[in-house]
PDB file of N, CA and C in Angstrom:
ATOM      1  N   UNK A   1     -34.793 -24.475   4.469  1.00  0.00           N
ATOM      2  CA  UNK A   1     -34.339 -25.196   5.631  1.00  0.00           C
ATOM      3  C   UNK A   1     -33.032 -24.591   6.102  1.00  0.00           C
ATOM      4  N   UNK A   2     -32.734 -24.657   7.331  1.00  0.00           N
ATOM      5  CA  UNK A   2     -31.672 -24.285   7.914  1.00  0.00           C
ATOM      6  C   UNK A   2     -29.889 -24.518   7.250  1.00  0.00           C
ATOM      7  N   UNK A   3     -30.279 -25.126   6.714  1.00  0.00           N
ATOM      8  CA  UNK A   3     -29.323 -26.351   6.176  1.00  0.00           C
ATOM      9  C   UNK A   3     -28.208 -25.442   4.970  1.00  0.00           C
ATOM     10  N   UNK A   4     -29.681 -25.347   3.949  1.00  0.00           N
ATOM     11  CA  UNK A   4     -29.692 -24.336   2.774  1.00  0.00           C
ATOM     12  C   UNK A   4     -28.643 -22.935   2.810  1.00  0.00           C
ATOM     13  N   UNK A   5     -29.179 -22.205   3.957  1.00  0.00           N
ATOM     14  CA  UNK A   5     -28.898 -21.224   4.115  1.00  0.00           C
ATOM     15  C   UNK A   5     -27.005 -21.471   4.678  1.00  0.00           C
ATOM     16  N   UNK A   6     -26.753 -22.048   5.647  1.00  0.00           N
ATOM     17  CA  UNK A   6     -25.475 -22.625   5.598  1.00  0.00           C
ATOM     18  C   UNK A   6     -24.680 -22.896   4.812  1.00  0.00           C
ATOM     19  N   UNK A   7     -25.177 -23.815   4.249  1.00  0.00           N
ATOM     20  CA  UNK A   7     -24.455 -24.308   2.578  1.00  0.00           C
ATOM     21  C   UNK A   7     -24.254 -23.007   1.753  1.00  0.00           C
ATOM     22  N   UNK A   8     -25.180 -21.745   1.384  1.00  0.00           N
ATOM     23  CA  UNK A   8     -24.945 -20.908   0.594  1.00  0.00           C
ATOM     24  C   UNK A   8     -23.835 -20.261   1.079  1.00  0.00           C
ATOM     25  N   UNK A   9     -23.501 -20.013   2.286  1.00  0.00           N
ATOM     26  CA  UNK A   9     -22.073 -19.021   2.880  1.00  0.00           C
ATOM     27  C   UNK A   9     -20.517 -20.664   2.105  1.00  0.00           C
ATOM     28  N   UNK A  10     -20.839 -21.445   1.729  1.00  0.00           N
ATOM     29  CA  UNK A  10     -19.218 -22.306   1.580  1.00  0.00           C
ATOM     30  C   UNK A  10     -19.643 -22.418   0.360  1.00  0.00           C
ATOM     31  N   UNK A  11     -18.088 -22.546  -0.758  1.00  0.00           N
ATOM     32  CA  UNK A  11     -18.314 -23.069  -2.068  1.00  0.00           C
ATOM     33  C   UNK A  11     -17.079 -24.056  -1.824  1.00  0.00           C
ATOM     34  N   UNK A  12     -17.142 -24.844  -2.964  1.00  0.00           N
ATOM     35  CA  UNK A  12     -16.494 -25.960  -3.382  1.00  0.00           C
ATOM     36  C   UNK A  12     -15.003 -25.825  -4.109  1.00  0.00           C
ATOM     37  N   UNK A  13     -14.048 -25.697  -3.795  1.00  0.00           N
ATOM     38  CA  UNK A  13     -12.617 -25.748  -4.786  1.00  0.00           C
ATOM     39  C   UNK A  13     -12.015 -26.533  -4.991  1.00  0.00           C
ATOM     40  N   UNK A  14     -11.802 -27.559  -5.869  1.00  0.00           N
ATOM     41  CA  UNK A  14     -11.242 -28.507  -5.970  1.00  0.00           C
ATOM     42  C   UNK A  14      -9.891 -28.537  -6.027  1.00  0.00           C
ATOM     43  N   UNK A  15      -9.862 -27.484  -6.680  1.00  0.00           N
ATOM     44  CA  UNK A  15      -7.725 -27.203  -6.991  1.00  0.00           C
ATOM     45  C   UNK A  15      -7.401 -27.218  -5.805  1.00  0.00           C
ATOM     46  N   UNK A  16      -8.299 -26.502  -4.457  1.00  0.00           N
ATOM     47  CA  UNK A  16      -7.495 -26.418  -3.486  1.00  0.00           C
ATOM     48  C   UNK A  16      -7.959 -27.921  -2.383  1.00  0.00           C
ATOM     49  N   UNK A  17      -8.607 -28.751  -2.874  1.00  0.00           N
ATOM     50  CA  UNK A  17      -8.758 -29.819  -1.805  1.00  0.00           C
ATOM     51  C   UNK A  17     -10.030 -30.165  -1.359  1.00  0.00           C
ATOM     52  N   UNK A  18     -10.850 -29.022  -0.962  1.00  0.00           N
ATOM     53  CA  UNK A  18     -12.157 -28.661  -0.169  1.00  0.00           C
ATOM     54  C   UNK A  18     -12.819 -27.580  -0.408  1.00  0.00           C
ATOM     55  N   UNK A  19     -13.831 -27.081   0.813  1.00  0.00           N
ATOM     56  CA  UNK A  19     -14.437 -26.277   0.951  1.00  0.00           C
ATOM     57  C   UNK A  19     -14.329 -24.797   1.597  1.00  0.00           C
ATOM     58  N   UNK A  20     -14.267 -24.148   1.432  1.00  0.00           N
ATOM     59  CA  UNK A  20     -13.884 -22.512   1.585  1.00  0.00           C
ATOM     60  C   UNK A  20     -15.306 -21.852   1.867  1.00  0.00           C
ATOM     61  N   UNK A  21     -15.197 -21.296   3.460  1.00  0.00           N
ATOM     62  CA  UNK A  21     -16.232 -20.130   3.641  1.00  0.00           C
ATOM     63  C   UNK A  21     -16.226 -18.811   2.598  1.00  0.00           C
ATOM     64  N   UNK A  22     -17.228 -18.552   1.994  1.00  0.00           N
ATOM     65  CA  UNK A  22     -17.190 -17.622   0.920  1.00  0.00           C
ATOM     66  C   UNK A  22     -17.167 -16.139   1.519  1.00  0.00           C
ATOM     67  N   UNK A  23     -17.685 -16.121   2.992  1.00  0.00           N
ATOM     68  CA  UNK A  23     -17.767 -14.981   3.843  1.00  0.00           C
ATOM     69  C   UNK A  23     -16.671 -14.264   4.060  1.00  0.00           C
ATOM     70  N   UNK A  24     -15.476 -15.386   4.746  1.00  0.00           N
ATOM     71  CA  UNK A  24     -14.745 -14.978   4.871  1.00  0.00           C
ATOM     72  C   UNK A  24     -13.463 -14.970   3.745  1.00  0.00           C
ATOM     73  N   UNK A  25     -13.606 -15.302   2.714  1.00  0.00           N
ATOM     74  CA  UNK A  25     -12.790 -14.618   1.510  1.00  0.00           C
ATOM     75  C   UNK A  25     -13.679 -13.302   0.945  1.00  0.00           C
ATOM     76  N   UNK A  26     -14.393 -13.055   1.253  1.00  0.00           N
ATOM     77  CA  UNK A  26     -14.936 -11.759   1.096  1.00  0.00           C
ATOM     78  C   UNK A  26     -14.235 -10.864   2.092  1.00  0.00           C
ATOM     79  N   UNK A  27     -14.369 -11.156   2.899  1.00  0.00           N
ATOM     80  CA  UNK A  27     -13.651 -10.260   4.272  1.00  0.00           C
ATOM     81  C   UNK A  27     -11.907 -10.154   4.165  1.00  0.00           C
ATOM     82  N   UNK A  28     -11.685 -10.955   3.611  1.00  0.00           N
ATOM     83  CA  UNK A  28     -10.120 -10.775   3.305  1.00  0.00           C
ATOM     84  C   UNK A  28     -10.053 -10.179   1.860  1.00  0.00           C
ATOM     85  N   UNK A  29     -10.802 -10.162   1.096  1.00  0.00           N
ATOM     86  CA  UNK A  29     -10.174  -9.628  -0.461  1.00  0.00           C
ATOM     87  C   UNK A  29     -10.519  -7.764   0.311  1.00  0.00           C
ATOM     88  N   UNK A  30     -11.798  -7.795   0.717  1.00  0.00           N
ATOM     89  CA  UNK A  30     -12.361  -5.665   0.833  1.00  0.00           C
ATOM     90  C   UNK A  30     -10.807  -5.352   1.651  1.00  0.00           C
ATOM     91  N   UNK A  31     -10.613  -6.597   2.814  1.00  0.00           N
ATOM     92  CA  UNK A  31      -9.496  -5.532   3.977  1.00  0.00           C
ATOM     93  C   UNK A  31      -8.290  -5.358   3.422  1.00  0.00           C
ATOM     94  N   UNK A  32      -8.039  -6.492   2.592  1.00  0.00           N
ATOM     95  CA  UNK A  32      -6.504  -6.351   1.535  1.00  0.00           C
ATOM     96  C   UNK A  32      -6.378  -5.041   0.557  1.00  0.00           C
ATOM     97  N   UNK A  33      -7.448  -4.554   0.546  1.00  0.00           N
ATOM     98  CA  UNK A  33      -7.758  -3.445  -0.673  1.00  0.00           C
ATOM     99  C   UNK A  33      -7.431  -2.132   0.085  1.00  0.00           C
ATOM    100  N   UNK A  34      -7.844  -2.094   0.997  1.00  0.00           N
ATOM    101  CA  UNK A  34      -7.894  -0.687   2.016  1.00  0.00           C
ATOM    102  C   UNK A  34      -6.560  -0.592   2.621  1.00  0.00           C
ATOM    103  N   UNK A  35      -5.593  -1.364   2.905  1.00  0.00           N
ATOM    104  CA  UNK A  35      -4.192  -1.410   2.981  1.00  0.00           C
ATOM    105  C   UNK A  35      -3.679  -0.124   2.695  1.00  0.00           C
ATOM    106  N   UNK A  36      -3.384   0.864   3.829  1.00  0.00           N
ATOM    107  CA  UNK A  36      -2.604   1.787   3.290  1.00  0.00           C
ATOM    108  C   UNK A  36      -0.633   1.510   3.329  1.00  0.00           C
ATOM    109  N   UNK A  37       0.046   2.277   2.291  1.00  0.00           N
ATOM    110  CA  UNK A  37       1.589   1.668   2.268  1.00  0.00           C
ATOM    111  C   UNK A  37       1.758   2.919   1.914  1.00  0.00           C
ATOM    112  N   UNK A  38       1.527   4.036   2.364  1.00  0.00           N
ATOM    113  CA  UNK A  38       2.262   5.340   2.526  1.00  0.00           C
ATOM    114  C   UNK A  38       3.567   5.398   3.345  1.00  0.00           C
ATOM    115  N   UNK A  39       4.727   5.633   3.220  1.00  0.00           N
ATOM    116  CA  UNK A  39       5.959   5.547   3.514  1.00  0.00           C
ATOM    117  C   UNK A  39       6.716   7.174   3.521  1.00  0.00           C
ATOM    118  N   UNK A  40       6.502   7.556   4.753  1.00  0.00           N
ATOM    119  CA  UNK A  40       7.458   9.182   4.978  1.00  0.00           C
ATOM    120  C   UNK A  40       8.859   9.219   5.655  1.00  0.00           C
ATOM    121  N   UNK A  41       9.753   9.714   5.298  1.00  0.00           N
ATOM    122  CA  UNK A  41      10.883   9.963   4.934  1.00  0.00           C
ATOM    123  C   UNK A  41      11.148  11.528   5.792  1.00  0.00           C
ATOM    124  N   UNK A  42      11.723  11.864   6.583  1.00  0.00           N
ATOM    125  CA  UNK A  42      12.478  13.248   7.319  1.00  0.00           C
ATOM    126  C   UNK A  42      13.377  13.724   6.875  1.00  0.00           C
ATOM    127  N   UNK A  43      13.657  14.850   6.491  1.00  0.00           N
ATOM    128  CA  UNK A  43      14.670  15.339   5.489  1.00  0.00           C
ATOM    129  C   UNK A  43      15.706  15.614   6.666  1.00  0.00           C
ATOM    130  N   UNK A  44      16.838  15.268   6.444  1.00  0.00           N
ATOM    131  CA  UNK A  44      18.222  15.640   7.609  1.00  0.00           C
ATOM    132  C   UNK A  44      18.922  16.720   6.636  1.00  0.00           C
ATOM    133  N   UNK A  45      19.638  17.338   7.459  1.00  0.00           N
ATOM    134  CA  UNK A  45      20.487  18.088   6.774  1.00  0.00           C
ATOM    135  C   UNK A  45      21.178  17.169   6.021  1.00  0.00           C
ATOM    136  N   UNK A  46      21.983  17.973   4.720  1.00  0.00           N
ATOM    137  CA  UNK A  46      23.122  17.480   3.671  1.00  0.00           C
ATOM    138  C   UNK A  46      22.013  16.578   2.927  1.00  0.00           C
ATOM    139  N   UNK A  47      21.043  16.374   3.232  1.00  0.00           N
ATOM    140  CA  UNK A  47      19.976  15.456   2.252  1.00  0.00           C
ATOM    141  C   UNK A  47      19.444  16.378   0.775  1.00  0.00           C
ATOM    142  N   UNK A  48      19.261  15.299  -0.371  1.00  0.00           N
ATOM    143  CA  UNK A  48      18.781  15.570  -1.558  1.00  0.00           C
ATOM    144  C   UNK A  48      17.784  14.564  -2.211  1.00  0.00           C
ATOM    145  N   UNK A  49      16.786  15.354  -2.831  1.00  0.00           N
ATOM    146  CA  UNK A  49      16.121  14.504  -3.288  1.00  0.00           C
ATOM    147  C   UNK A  49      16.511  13.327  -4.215  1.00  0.00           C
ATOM    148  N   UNK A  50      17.834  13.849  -4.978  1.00  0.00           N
ATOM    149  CA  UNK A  50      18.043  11.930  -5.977  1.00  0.00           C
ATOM    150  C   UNK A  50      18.760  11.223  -4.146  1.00  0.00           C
ATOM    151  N   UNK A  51      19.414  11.600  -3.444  1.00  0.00           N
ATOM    152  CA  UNK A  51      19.326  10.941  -2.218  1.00  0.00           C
ATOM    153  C   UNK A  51      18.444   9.810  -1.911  1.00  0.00           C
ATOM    154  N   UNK A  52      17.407  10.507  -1.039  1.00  0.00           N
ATOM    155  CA  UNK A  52      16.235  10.144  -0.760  1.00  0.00           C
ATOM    156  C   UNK A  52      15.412   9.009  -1.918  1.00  0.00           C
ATOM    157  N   UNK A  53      15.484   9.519  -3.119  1.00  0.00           N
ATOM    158  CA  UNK A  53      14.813   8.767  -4.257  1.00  0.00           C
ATOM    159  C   UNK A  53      15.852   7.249  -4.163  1.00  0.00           C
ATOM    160  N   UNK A  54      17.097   7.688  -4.314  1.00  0.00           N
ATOM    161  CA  UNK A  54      18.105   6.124  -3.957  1.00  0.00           C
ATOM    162  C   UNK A  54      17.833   5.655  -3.094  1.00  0.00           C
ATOM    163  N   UNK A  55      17.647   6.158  -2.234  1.00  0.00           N
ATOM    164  CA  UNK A  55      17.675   5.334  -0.270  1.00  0.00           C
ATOM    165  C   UNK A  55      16.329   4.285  -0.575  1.00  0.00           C
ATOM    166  N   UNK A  56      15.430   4.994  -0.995  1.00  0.00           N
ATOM    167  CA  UNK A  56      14.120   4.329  -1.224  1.00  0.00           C
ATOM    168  C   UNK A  56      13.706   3.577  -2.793  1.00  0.00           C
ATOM    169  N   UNK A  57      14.494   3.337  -3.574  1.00  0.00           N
ATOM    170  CA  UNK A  57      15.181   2.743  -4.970  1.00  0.00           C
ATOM    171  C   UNK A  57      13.491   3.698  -5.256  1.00  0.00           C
ATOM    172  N   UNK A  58      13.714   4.876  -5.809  1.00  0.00           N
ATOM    173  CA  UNK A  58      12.476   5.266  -6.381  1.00  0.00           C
ATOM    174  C   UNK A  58      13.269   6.341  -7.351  1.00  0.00           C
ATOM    175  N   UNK A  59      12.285   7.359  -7.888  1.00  0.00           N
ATOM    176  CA  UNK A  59      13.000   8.730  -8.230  1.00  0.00           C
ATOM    177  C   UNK A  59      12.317  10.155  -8.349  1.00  0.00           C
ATOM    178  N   UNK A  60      13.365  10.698  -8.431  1.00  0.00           N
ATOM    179  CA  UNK A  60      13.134  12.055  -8.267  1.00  0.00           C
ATOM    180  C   UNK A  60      11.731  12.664  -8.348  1.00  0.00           C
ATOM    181  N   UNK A  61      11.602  12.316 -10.160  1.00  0.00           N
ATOM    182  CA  UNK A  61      10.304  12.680 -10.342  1.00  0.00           C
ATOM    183  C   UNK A  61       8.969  12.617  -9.930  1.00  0.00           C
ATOM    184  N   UNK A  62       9.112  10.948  -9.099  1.00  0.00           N
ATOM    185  CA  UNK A  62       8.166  10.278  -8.713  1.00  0.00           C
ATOM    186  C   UNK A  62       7.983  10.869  -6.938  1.00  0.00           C
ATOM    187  N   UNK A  63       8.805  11.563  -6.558  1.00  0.00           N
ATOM    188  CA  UNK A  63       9.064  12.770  -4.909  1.00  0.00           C
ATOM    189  C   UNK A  63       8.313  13.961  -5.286  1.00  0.00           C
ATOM    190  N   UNK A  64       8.354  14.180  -6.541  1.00  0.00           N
ATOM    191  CA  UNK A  64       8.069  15.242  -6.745  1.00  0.00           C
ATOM    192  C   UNK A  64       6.543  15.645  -6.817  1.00  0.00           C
ATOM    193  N   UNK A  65       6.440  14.265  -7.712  1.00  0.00           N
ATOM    194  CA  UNK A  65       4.842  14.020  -7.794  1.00  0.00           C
ATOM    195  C   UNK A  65       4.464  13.613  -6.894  1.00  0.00           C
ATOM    196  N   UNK A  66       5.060  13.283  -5.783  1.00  0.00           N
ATOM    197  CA  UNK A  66       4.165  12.858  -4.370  1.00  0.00           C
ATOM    198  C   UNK A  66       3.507  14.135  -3.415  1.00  0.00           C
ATOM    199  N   UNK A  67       4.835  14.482  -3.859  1.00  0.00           N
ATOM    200  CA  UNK A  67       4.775  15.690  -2.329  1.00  0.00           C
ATOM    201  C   UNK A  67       4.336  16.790  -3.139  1.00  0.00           C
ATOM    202  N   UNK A  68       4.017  17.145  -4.321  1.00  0.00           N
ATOM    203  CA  UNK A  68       3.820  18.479  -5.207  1.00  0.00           C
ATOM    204  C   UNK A  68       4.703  19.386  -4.950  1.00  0.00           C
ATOM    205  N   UNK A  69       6.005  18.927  -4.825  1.00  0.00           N
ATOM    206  CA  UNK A  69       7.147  20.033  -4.730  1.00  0.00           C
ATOM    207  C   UNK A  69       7.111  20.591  -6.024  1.00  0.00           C
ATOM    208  N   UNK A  70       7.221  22.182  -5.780  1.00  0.00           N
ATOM    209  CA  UNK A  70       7.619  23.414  -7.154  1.00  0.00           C
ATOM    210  C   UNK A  70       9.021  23.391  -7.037  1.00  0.00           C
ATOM    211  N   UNK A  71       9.968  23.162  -6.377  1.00  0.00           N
ATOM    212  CA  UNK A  71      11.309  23.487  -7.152  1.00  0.00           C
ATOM    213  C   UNK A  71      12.133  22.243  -6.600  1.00  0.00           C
ATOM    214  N   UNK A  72      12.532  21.665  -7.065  1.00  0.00           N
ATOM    215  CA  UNK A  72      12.990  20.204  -7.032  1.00  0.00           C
ATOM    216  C   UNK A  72      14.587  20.574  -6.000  1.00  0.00           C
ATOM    217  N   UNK A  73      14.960  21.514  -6.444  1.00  0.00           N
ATOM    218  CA  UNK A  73      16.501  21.691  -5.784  1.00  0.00           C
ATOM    219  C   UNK A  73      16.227  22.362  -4.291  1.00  0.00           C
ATOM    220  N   UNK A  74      14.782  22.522  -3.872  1.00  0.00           N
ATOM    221  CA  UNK A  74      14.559  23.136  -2.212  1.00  0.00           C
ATOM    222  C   UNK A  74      14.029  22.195  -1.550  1.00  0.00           C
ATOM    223  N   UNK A  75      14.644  21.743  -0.395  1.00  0.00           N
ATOM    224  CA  UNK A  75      14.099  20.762   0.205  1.00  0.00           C
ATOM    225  C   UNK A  75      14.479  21.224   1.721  1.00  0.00           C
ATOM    226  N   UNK A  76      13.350  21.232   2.770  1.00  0.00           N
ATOM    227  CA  UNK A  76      13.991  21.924   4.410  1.00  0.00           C
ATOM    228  C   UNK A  76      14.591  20.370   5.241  1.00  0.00           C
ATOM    229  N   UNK A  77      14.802  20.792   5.674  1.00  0.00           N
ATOM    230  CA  UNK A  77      15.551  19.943   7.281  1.00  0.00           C
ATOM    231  C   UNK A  77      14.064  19.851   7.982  1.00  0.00           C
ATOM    232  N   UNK A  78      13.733  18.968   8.032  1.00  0.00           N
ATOM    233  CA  UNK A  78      12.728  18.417   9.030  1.00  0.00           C
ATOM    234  C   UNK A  78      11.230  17.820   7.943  1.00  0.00           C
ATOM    235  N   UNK A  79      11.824  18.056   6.883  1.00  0.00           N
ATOM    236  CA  UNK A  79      10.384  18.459   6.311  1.00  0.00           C
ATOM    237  C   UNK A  79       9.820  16.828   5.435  1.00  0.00           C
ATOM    238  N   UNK A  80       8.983  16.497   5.802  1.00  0.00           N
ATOM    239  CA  UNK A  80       8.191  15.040   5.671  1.00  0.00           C
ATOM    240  C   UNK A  80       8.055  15.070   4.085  1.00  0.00           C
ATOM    241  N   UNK A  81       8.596  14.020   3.937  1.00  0.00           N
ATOM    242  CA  UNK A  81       8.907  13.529   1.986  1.00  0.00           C
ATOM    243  C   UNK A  81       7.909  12.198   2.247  1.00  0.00           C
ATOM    244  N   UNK A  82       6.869  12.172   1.652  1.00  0.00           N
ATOM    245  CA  UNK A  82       6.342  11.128   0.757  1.00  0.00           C
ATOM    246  C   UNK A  82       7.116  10.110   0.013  1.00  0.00           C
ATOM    247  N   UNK A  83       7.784   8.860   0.450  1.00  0.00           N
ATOM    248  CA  UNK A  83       8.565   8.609  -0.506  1.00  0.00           C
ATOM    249  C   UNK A  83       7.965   6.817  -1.008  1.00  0.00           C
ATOM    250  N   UNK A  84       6.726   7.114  -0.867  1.00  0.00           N
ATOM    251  CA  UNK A  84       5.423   5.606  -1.325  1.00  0.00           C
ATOM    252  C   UNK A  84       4.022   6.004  -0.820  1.00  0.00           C
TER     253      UNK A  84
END
């Protein structure tokens, strides 16, 4: 019956009061997941990577491993740092 099929999209929560479409907490847990929080950073002159790693409370190592920098002490003026 029509009815049935309705009822299967809501479940029951008591902790929270009522009834909750199950559809749409499906649709909010997949889109919460795909969230990108990539965070880039422009290198200015007089800039350094423990800099940059402070500005953004992160560190060095963790710039390094973003961006696959080979020499930790070369960094250009203009040049896009990964810094999340």
């Amino acid at each position: 019956n029509k009815y049935d099929i309705w009822l299967a999209n809501w479940g029951y929560v008591g902790k929270y009061g009522g009834w909750i479409c199950l559809d749409y907490t499906a649709k909010v847990s997949t889109t919460s997941t795909v969230k990108s929080d990539k965070v880039y950073y422009t290198v200015k002159s007089g800039d350094t990577l423990s800099y940059i790693a402070y500005k953004y409370n992160t560190t060095v190592d963790k710039l390094v491993s973003l961006n696959n920098i080979k020499n930790r002490d070369l960094i250009y003026v203009g040049q896009k740092i990964r810094v999340k």
